[in-house]
Each structure stands twice: as structure tokens, then as C-alpha cells.
N, C-alpha and C. Protein backbone atom coordinates (compact mmCIF):
# COMPACT_ATOMS: atom_id res chain seq x y z
N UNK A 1 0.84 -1.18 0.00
CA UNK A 1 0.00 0.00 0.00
C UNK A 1 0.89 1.24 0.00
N UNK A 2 0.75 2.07 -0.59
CA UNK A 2 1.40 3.66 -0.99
C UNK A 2 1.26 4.40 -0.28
N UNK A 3 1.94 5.24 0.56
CA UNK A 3 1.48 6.28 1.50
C UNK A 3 0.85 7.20 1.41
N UNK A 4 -0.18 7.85 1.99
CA UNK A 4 -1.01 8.74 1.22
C UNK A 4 -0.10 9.81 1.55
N UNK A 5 -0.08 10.85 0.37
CA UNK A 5 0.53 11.76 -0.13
C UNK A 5 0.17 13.18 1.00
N UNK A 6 -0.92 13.02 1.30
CA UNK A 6 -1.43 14.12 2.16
C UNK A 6 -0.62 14.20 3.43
N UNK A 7 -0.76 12.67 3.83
CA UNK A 7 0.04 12.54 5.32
C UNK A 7 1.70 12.83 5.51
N UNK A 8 2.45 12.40 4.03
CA UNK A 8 3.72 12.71 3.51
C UNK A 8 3.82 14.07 3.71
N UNK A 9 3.15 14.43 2.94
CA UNK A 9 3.43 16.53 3.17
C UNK A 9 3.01 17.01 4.32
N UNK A 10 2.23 16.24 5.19
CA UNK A 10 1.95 16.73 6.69
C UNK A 10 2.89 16.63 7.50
N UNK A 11 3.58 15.41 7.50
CA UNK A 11 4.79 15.56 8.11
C UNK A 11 6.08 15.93 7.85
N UNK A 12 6.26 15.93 6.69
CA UNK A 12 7.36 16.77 6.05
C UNK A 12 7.17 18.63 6.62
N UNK A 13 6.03 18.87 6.68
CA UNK A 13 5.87 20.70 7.00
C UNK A 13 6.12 20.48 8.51
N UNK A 14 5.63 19.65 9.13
CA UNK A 14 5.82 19.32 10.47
C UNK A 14 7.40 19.22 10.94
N UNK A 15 7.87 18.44 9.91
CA UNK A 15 9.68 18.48 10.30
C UNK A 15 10.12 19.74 10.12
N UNK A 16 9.52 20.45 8.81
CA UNK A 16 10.28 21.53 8.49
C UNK A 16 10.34 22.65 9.53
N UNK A 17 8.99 22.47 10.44
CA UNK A 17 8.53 23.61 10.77
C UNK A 17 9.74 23.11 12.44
N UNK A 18 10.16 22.28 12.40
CA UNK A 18 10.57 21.52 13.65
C UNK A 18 12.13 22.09 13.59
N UNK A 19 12.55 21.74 12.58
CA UNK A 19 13.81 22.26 11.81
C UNK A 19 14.10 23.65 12.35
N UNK A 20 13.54 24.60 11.26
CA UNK A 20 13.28 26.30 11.29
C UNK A 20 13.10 26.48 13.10
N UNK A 21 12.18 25.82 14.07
CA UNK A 21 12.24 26.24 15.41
C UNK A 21 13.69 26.20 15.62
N UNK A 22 14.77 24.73 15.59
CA UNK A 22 15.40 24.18 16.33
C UNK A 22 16.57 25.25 15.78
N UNK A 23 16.48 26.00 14.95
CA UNK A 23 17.98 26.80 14.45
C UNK A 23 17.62 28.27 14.55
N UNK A 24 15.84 28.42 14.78
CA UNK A 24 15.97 30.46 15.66
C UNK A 24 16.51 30.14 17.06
N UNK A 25 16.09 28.38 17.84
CA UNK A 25 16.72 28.59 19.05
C UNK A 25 17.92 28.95 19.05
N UNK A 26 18.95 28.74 18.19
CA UNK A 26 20.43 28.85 18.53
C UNK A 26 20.63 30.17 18.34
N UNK A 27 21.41 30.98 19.04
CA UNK A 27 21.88 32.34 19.31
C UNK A 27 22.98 33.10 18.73
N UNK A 28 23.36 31.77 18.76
CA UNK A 28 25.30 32.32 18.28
C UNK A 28 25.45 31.24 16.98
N UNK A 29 26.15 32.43 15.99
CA UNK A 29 26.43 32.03 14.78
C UNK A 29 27.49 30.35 14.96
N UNK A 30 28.82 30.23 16.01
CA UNK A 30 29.25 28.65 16.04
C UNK A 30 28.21 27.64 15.83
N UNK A 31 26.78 27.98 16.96
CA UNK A 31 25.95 26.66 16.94
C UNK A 31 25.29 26.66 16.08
N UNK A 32 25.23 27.78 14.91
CA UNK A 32 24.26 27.61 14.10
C UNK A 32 25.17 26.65 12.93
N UNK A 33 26.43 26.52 13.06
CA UNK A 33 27.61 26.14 12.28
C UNK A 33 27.54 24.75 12.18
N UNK A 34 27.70 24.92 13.67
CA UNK A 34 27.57 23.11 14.36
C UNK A 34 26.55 22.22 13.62
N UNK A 35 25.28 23.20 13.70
CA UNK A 35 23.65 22.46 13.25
C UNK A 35 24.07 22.24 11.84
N UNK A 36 24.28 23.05 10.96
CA UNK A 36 24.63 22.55 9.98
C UNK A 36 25.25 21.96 8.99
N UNK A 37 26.82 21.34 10.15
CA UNK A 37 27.84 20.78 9.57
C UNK A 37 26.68 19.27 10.33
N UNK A 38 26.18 19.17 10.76
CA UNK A 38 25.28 17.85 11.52
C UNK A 38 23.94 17.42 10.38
N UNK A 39 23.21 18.23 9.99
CA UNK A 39 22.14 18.28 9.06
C UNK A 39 22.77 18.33 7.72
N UNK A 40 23.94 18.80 7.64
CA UNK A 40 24.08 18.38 5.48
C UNK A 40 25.66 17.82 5.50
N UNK A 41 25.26 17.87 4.29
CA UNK A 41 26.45 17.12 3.54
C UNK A 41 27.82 17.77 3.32
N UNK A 42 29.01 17.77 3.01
CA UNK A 42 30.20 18.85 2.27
C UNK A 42 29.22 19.30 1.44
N UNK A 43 28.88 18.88 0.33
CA UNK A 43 27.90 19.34 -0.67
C UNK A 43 26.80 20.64 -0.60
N UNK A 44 26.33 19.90 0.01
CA UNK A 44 25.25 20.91 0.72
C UNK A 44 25.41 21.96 1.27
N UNK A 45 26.57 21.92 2.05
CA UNK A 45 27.10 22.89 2.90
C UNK A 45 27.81 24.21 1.91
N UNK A 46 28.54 23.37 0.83
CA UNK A 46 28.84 24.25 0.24
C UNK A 46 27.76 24.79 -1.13
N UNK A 47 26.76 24.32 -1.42
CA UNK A 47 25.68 24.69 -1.96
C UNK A 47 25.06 26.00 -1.25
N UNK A 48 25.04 25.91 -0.11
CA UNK A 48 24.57 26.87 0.69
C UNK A 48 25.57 28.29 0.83
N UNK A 49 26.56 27.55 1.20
CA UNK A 49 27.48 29.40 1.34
C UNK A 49 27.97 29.97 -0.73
N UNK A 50 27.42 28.91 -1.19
CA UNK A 50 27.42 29.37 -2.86
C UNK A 50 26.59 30.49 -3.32
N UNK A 51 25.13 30.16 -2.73
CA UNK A 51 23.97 30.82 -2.90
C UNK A 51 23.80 31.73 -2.17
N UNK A 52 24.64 31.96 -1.11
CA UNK A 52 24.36 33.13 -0.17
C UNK A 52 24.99 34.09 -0.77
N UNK A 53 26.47 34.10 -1.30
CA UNK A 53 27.51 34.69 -2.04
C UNK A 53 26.74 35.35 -2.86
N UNK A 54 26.36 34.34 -4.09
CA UNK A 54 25.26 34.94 -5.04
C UNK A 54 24.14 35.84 -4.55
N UNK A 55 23.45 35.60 -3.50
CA UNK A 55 22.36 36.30 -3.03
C UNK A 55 23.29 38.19 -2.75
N UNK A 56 24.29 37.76 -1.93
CA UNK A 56 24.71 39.33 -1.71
C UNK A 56 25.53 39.72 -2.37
N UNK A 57 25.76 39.68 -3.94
CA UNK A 57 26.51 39.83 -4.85
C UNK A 57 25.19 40.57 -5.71
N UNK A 58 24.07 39.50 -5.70
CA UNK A 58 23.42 40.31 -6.41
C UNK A 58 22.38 41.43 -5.96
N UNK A 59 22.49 41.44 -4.55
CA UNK A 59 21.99 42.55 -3.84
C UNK A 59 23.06 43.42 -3.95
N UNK A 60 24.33 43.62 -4.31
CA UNK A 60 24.60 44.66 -4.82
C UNK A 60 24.94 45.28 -5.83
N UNK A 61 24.25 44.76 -6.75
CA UNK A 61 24.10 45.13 -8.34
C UNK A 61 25.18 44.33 -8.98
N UNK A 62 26.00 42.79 -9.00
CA UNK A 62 26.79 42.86 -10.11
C UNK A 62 26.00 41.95 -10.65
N UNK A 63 26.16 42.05 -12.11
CA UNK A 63 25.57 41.46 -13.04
C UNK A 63 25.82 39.42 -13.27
N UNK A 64 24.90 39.18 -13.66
CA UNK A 64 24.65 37.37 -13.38
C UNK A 64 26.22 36.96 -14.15
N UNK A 65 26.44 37.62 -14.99
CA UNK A 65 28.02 36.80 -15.96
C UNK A 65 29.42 37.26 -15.04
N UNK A 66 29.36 38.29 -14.41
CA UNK A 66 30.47 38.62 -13.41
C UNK A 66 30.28 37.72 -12.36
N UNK A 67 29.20 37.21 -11.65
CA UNK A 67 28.64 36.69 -10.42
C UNK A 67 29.08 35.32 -10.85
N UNK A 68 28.74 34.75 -11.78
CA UNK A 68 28.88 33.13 -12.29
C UNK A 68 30.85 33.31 -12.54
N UNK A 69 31.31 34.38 -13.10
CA UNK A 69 32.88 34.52 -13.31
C UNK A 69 33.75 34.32 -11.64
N UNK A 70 33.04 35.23 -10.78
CA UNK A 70 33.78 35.07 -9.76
C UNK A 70 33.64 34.49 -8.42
N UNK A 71 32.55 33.25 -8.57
CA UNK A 71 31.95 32.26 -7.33
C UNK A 71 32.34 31.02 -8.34
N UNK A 72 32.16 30.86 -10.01
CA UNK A 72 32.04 29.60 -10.21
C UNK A 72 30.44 28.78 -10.66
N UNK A 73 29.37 29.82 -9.84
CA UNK A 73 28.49 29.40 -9.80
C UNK A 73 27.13 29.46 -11.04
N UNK A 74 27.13 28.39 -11.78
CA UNK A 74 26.21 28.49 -13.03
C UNK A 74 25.27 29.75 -12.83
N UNK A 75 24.73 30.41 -14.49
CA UNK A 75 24.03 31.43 -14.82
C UNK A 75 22.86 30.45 -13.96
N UNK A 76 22.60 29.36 -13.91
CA UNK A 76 21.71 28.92 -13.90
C UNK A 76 20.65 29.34 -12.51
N UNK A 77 21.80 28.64 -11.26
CA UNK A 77 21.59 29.10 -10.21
C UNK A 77 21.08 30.56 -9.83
N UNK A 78 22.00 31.45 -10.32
CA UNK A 78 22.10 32.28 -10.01
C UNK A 78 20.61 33.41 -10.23
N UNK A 79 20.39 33.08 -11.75
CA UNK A 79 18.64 33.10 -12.24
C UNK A 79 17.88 32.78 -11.22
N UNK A 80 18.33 31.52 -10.21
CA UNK A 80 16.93 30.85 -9.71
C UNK A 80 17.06 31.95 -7.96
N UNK A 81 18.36 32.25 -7.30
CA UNK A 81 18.68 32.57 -6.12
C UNK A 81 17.62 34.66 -6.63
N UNK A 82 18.28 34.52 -7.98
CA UNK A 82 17.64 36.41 -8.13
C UNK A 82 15.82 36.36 -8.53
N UNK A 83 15.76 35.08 -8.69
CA UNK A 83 14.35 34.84 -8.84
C UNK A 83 13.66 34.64 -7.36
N UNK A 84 14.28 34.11 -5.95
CA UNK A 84 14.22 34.19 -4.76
C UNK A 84 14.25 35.47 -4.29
N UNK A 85 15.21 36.27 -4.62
CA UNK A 85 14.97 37.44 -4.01
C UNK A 85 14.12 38.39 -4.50
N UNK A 86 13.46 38.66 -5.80
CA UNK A 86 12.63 39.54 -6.01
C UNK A 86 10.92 38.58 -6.12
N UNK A 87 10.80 37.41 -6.21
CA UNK A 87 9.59 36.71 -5.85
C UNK A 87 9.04 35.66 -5.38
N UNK A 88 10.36 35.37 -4.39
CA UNK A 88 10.57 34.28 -3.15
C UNK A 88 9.33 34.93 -2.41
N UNK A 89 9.67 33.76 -1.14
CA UNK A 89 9.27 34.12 0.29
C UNK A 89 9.69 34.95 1.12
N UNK A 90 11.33 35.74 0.81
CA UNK A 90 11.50 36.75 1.50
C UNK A 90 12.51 36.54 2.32
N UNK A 91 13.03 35.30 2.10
CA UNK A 91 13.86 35.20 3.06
C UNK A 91 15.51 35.45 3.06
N UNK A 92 15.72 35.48 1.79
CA UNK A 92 17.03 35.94 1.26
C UNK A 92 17.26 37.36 2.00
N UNK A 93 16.09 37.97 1.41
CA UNK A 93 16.21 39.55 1.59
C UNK A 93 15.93 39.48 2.74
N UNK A 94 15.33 38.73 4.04
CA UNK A 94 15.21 39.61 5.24
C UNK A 94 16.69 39.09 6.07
N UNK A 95 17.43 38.31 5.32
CA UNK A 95 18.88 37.80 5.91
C UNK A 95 19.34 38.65 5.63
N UNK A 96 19.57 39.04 4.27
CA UNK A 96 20.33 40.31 3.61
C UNK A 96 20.17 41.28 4.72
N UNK A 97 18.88 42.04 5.17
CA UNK A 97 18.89 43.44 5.35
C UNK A 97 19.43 42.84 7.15
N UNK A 98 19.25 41.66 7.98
CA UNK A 98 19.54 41.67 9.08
C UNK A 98 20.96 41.28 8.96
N UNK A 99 21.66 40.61 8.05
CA UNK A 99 23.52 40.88 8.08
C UNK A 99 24.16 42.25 7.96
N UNK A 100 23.45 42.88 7.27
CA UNK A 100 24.21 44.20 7.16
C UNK A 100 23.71 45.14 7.89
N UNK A 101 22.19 45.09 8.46
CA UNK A 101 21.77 45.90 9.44
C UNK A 101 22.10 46.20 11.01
């Protein structure tokens, strides 16, 4: 029998939402380090500080072919991270304005 699909995405939002609590608890940028050298992969890890790069590269105006020249990181990505920040959920940009704020 197949799992119903409903209950799959119920608990998947349930982890997520379990997740997102367990890393506003942490305070200090080490444990937030810790959590996530524990939760991903090398891969992942570096997927993540890829896209952040990109995210505040292109919050400050350089263009997607300079951005992909000096991270490495495909036009591709980079389309999808500037497609996050102007019609994401918001969350790029409310990291953005609380790192530099």
C-alpha cells in the first residue's frame, strides 16, 4: 500500500517547521555552524554558502556573468537565487537586510 501523499506533506511541514524552530533557538552564529555541519552534507554545505555569495553579490548590483565569473556558480543558479529574491518568500532579503543591518 502507498502512503497517502497528504500525510507525507503533513509531516514533512511538520519536520520543516521543527527544523526552522530548532535553528531560531540557537543564538550564536558557532551553533548555528555546528547544526549545519550535523544536518548536510560537504555538498550541501557548500551549496549553501554558494547561494548566499550569489544572493549578496546580487543585492549589490553585479551582473549574473560577473557573479557566475567570480563564485564559479552556473548562470543557472544564479537566475533561480535572483528569482528568490525579487519573488521568493522573503527570506534571502530579510537575511540580507539583518547581516548588514
Amino acid at each position: 500500500m502507498k502512503p497517502n501523499r497528504n500525510i507525507q506533506g503533513t509531516r514533512q511541514r511538520a519536520a520543516e517547521r521543527a527544523r526552522c524552530k530548532a535553528r531560531a533557538a540557537l543564538a550564536q552564529s558557532n551553533d548555528v555552524h555546528a547544526l549545519l555541519e550535523d544536518l548536510c552534507t560537504p555538498a550541501e554545505l557548500q551549496a549553501l554558502a554558494d547561494r548566499w555569495a550569489v544572493a549578496q553579490l546580487l543585492d549589490e548590483g553585479m551582473p549574473y556573468r560577473a557573479i557566475q565569473d567570480r563564485t564559479g556558480v552556473s548562470v543557472t543558479t544564479v537566475g533561480r537565487v535572483a528569482r528568490c529574491l525579487t519573488a521568493g518568500a522573503g527570506g534571502y532579503r530579510k537575511a540580507l537586510t539583518a547581516s548588514t543591518g
